[in-house]
C-alpha atoms as a PDB file:
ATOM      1  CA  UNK A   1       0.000   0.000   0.000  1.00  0.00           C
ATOM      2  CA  UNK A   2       1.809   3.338  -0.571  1.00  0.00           C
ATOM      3  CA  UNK A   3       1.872   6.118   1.039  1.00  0.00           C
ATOM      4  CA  UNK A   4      -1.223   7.837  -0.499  1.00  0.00           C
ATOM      5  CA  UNK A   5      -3.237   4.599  -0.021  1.00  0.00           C
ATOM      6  CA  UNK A   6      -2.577   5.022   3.441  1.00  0.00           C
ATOM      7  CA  UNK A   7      -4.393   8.919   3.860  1.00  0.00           C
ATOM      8  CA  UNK A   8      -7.376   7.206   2.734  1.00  0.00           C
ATOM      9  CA  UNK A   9      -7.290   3.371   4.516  1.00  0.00           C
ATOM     10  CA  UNK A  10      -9.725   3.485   7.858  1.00  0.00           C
ATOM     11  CA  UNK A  11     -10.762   7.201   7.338  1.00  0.00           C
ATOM     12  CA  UNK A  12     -14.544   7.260   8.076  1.00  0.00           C
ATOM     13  CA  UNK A  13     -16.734   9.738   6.250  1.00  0.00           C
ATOM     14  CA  UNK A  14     -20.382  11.051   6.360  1.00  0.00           C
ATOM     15  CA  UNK A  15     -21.369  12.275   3.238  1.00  0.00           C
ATOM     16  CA  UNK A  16     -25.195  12.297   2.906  1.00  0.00           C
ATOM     17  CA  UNK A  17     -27.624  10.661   4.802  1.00  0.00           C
ATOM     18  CA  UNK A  18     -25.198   7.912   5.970  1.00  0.00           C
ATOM     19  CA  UNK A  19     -21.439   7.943   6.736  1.00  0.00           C
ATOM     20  CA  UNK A  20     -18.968   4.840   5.417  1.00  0.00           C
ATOM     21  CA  UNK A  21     -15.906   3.871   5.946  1.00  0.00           C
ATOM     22  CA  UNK A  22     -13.149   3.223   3.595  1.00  0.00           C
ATOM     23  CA  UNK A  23     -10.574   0.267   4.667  1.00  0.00           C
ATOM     24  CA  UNK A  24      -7.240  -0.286   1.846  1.00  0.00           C
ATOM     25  CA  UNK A  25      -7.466  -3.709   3.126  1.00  0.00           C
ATOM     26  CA  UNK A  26     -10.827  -5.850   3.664  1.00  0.00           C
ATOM     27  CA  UNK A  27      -9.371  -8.605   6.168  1.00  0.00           C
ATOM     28  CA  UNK A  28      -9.627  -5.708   8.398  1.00  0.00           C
ATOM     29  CA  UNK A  29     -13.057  -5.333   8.274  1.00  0.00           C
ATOM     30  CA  UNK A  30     -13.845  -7.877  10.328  1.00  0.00           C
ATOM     31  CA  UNK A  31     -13.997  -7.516  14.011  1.00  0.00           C
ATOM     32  CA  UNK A  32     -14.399 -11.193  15.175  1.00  0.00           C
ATOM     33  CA  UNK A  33     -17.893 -11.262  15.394  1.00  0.00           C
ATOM     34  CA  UNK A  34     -18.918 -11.127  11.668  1.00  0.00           C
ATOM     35  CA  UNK A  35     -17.847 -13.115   8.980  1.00  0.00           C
ATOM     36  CA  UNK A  36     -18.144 -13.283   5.255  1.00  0.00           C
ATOM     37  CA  UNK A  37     -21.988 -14.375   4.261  1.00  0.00           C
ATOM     38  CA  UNK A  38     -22.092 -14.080   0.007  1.00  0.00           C
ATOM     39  CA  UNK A  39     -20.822 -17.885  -0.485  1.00  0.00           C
ATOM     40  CA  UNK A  40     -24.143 -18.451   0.855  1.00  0.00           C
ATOM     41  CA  UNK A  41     -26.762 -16.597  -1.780  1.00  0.00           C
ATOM     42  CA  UNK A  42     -27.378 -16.727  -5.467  1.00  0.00           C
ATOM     43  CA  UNK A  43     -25.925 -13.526  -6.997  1.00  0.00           C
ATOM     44  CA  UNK A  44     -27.405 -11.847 -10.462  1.00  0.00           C
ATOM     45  CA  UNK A  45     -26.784  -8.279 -11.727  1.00  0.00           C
ATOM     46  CA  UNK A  46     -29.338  -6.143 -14.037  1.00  0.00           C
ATOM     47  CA  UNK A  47     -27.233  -6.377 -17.233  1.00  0.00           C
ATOM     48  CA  UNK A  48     -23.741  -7.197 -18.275  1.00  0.00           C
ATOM     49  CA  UNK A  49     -21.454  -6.813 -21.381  1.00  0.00           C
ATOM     50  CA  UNK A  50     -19.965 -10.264 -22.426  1.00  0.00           C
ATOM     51  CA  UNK A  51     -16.920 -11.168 -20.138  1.00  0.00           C
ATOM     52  CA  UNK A  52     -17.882  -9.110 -17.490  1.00  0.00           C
ATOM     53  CA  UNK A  53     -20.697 -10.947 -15.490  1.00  0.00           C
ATOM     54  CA  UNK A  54     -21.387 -11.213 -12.461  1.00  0.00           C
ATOM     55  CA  UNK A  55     -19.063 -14.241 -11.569  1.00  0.00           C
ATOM     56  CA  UNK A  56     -16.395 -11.446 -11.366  1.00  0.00           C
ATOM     57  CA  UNK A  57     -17.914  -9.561  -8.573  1.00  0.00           C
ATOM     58  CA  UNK A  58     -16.813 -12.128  -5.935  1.00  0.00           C
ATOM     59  CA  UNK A  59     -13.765 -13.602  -8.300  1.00  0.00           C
ATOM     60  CA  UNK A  60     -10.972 -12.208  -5.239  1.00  0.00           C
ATOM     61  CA  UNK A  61      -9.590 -10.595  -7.932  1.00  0.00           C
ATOM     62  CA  UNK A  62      -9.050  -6.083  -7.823  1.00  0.00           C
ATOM     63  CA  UNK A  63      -7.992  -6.041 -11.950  1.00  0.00           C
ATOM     64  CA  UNK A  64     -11.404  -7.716 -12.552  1.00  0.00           C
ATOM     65  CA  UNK A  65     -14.636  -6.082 -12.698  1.00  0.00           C
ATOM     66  CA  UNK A  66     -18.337  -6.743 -13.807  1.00  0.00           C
ATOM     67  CA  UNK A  67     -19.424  -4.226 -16.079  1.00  0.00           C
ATOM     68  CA  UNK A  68     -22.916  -3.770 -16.937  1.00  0.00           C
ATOM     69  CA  UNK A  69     -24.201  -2.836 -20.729  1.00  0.00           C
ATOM     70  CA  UNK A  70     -28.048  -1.576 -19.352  1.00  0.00           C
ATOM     71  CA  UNK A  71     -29.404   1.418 -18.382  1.00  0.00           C
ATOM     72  CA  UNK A  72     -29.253   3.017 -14.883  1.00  0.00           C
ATOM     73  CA  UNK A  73     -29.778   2.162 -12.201  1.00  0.00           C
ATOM     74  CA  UNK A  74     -27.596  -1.062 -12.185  1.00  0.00           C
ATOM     75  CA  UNK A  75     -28.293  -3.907  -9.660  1.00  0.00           C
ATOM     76  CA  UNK A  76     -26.518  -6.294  -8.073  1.00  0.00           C
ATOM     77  CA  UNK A  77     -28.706  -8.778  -6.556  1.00  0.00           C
ATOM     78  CA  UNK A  78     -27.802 -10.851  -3.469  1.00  0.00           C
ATOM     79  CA  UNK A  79     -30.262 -13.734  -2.630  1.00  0.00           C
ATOM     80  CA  UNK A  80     -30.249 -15.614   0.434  1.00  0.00           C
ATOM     81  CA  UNK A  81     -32.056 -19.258   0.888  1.00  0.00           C
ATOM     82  CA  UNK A  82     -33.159 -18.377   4.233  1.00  0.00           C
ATOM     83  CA  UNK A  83     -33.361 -14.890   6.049  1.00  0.00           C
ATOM     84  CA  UNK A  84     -29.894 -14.108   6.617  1.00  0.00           C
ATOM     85  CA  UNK A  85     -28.209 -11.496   9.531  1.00  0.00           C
ATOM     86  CA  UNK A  86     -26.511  -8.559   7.443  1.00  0.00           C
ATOM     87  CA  UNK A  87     -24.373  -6.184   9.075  1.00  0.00           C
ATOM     88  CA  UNK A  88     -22.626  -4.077   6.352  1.00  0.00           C
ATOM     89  CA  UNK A  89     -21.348  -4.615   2.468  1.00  0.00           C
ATOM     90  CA  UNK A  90     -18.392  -3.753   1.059  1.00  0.00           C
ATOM     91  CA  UNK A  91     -17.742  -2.436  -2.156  1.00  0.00           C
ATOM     92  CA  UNK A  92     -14.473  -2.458  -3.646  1.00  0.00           C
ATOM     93  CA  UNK A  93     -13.607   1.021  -5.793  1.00  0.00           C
ATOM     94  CA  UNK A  94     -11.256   2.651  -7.472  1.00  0.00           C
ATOM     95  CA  UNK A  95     -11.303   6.292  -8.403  1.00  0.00           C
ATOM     96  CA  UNK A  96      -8.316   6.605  -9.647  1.00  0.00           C
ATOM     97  CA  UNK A  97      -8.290   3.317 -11.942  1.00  0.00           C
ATOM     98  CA  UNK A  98     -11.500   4.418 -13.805  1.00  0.00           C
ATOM     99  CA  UNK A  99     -13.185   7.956 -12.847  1.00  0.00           C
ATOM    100  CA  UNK A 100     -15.758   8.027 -15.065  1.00  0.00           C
ATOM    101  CA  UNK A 101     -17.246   4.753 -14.230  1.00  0.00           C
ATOM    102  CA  UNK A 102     -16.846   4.750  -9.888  1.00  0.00           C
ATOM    103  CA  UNK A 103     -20.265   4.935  -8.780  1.00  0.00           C
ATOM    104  CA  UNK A 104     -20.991   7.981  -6.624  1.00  0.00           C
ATOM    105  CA  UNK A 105     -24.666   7.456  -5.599  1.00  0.00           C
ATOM    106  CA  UNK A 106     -25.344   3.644  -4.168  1.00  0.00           C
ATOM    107  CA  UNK A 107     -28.684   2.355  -2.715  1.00  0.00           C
ATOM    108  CA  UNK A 108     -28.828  -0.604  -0.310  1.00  0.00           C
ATOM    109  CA  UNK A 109     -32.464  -2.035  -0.517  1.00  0.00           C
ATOM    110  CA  UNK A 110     -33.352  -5.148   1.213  1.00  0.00           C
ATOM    111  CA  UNK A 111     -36.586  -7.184   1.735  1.00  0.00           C
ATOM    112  CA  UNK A 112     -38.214 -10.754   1.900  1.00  0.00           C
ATOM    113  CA  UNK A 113     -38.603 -11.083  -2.043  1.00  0.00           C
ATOM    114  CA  UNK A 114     -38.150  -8.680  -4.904  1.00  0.00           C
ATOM    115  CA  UNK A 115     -41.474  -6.656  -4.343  1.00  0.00           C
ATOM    116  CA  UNK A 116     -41.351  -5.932  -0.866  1.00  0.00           C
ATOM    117  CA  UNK A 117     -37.144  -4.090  -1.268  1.00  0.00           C
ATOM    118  CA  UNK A 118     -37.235  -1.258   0.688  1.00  0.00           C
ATOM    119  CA  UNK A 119     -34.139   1.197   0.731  1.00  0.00           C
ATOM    120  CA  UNK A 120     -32.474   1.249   4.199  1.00  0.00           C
ATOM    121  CA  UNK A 121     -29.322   3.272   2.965  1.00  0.00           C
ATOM    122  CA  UNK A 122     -28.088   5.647   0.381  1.00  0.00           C
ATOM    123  CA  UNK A 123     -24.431   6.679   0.196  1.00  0.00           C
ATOM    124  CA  UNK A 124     -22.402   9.443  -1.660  1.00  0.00           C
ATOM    125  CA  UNK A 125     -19.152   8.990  -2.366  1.00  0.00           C
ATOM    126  CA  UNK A 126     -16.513  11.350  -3.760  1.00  0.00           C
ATOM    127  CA  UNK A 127     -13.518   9.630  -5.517  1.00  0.00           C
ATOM    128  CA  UNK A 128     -13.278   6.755  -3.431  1.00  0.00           C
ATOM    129  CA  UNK A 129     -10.422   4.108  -3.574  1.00  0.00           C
ATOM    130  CA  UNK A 130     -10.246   0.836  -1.626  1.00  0.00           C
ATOM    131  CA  UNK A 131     -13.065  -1.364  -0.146  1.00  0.00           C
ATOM    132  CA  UNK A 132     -16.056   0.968   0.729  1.00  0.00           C
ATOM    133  CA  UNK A 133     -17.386  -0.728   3.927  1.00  0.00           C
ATOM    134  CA  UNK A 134     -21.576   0.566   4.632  1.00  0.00           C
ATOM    135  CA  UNK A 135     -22.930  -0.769   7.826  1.00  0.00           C
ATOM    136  CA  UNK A 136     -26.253  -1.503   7.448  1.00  0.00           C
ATOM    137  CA  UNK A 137     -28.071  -1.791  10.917  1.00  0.00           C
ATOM    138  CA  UNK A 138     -31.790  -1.462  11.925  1.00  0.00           C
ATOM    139  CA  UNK A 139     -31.739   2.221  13.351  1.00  0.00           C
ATOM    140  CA  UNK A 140     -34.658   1.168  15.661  1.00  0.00           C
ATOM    141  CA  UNK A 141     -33.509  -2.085  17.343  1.00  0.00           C
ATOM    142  CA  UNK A 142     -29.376  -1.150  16.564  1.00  0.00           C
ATOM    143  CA  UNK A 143     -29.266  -4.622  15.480  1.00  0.00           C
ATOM    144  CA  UNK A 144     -28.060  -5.714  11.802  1.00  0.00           C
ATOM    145  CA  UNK A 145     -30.671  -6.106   8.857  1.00  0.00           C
ATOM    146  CA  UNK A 146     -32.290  -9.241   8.597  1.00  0.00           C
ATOM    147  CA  UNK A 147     -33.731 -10.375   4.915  1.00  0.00           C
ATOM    148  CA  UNK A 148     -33.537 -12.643   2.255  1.00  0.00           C
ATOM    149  CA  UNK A 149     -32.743  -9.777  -0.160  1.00  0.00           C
ATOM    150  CA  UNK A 150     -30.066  -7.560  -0.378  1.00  0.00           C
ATOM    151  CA  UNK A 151     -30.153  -4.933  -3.472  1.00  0.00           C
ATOM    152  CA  UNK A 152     -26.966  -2.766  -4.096  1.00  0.00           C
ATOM    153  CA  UNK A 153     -28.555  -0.393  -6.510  1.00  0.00           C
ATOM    154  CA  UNK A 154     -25.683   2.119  -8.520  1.00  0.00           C
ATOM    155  CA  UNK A 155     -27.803   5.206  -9.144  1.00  0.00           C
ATOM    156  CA  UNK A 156     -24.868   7.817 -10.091  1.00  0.00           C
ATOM    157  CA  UNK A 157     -21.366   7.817 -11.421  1.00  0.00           C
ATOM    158  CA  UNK A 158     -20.344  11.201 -12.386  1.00  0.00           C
ATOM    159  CA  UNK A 159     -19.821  12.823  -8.882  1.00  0.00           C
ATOM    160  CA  UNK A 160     -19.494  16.148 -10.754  1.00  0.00           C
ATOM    161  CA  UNK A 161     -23.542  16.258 -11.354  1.00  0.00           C
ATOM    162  CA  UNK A 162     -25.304  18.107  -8.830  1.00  0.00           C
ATOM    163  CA  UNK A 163     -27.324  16.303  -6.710  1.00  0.00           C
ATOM    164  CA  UNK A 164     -30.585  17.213  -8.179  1.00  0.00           C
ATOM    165  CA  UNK A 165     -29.376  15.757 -11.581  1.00  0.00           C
ATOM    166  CA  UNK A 166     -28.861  12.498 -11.797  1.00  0.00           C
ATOM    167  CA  UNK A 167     -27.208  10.093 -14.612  1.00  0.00           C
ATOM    168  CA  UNK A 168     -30.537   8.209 -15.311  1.00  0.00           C
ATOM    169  CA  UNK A 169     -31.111  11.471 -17.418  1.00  0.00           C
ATOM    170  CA  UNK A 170     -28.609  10.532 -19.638  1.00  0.00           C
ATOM    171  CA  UNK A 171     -30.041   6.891 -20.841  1.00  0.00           C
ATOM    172  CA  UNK A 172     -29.321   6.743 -24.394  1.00  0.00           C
ATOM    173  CA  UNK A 173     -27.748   4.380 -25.961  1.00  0.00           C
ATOM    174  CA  UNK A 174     -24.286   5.621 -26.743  1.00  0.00           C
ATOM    175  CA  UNK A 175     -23.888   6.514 -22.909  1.00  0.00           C
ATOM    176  CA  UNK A 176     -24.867   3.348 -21.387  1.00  0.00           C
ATOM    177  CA  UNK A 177     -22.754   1.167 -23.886  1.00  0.00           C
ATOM    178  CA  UNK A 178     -19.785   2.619 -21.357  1.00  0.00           C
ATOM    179  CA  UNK A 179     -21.278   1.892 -18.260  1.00  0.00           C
ATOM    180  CA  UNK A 180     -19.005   0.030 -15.556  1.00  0.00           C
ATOM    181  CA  UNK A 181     -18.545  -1.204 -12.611  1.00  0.00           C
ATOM    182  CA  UNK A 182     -15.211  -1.918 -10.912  1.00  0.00           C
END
């Protein structure tokens, strides 16, 4: 990790309606009392160019990426067989790598099946690099989510927009041929 890498690793932010963390390494996300839960669901995304499906997600691999050939928003779908304890997601992201394409706007939506997803999060990021880490808790009971659904839902990429403009305005074809994910 250089030097650089190292201003950002663990530095917690609040930008929006919830804050995140971002970690350069994500063994250090875990505290000892949560583990690692996606071997355990069915994963599908929204769309995806050929060669960049959603196998690649979860591949343990940072040069790979899925990258999604739909309009906005794009989903990543995480499907549990039984309703499962979730206490945060992390995204891995790259700024730097690939500006144009870093999502800035993310949704977290969860439910029991696909017509019940609520949103229980939405994050903003600006430039982020390394593994985006979102706690997602029950502000109520301050207990972790419980579903069988989790929905990561990329709503904006350009960061530059402002916030009452988003990127689904742009939906034409020749913009959402470039659309990716990293």
């Amino acid at each position: 990790m250089s030097s650089d890498d190292d201003n950002h690793a663990n530095t917690t932010f609040d930008i929006g309606p919830v804050g995140y963390e971002i970690v350069g390494d994500i063994k250090k996300v875990n505290d000892g009392s949560s583990r690692e839960i996606g071997e355990r669901a069915v994963w599908s995304v929204s769309s995806c160019k050929q060669g960049y499906g959603v196998t690649l997600l979860r591949d343990d691999n940072l040069e790979s990426y899925w990258q999604s050939d739909g309009t906005q928003p794009h989903m990543v779908n995480v499907q549990f067989r039984q309703k499962t304890d979730i206490g945060c997601v992390a995204i891995y992201t790259d700024y730097k790598s690939d500006e144009s394409y870093t999502p800035s706007r993310v949704s977290f939506r969860v439910g029991n099946h696909y017509h019940d997803l609520r949103e229980i999060e939405q994050i903003y990021m600006q430039e982020p690099c390394g593994w985006v880490v979102v706690k997602l808790q029950d502000k109520i009971h301050q207990k972790s989510i419980r579903a069988f659904i989790l929905q990561v839902a990329i709503l904006q990429f350009d960061p530059t927009l402002p916030m009452g403009l988003t990127s689904q305005q742009f939906s034409t074809v020749e913009c959402s041929m470039f659309n990716t994910i990293r």
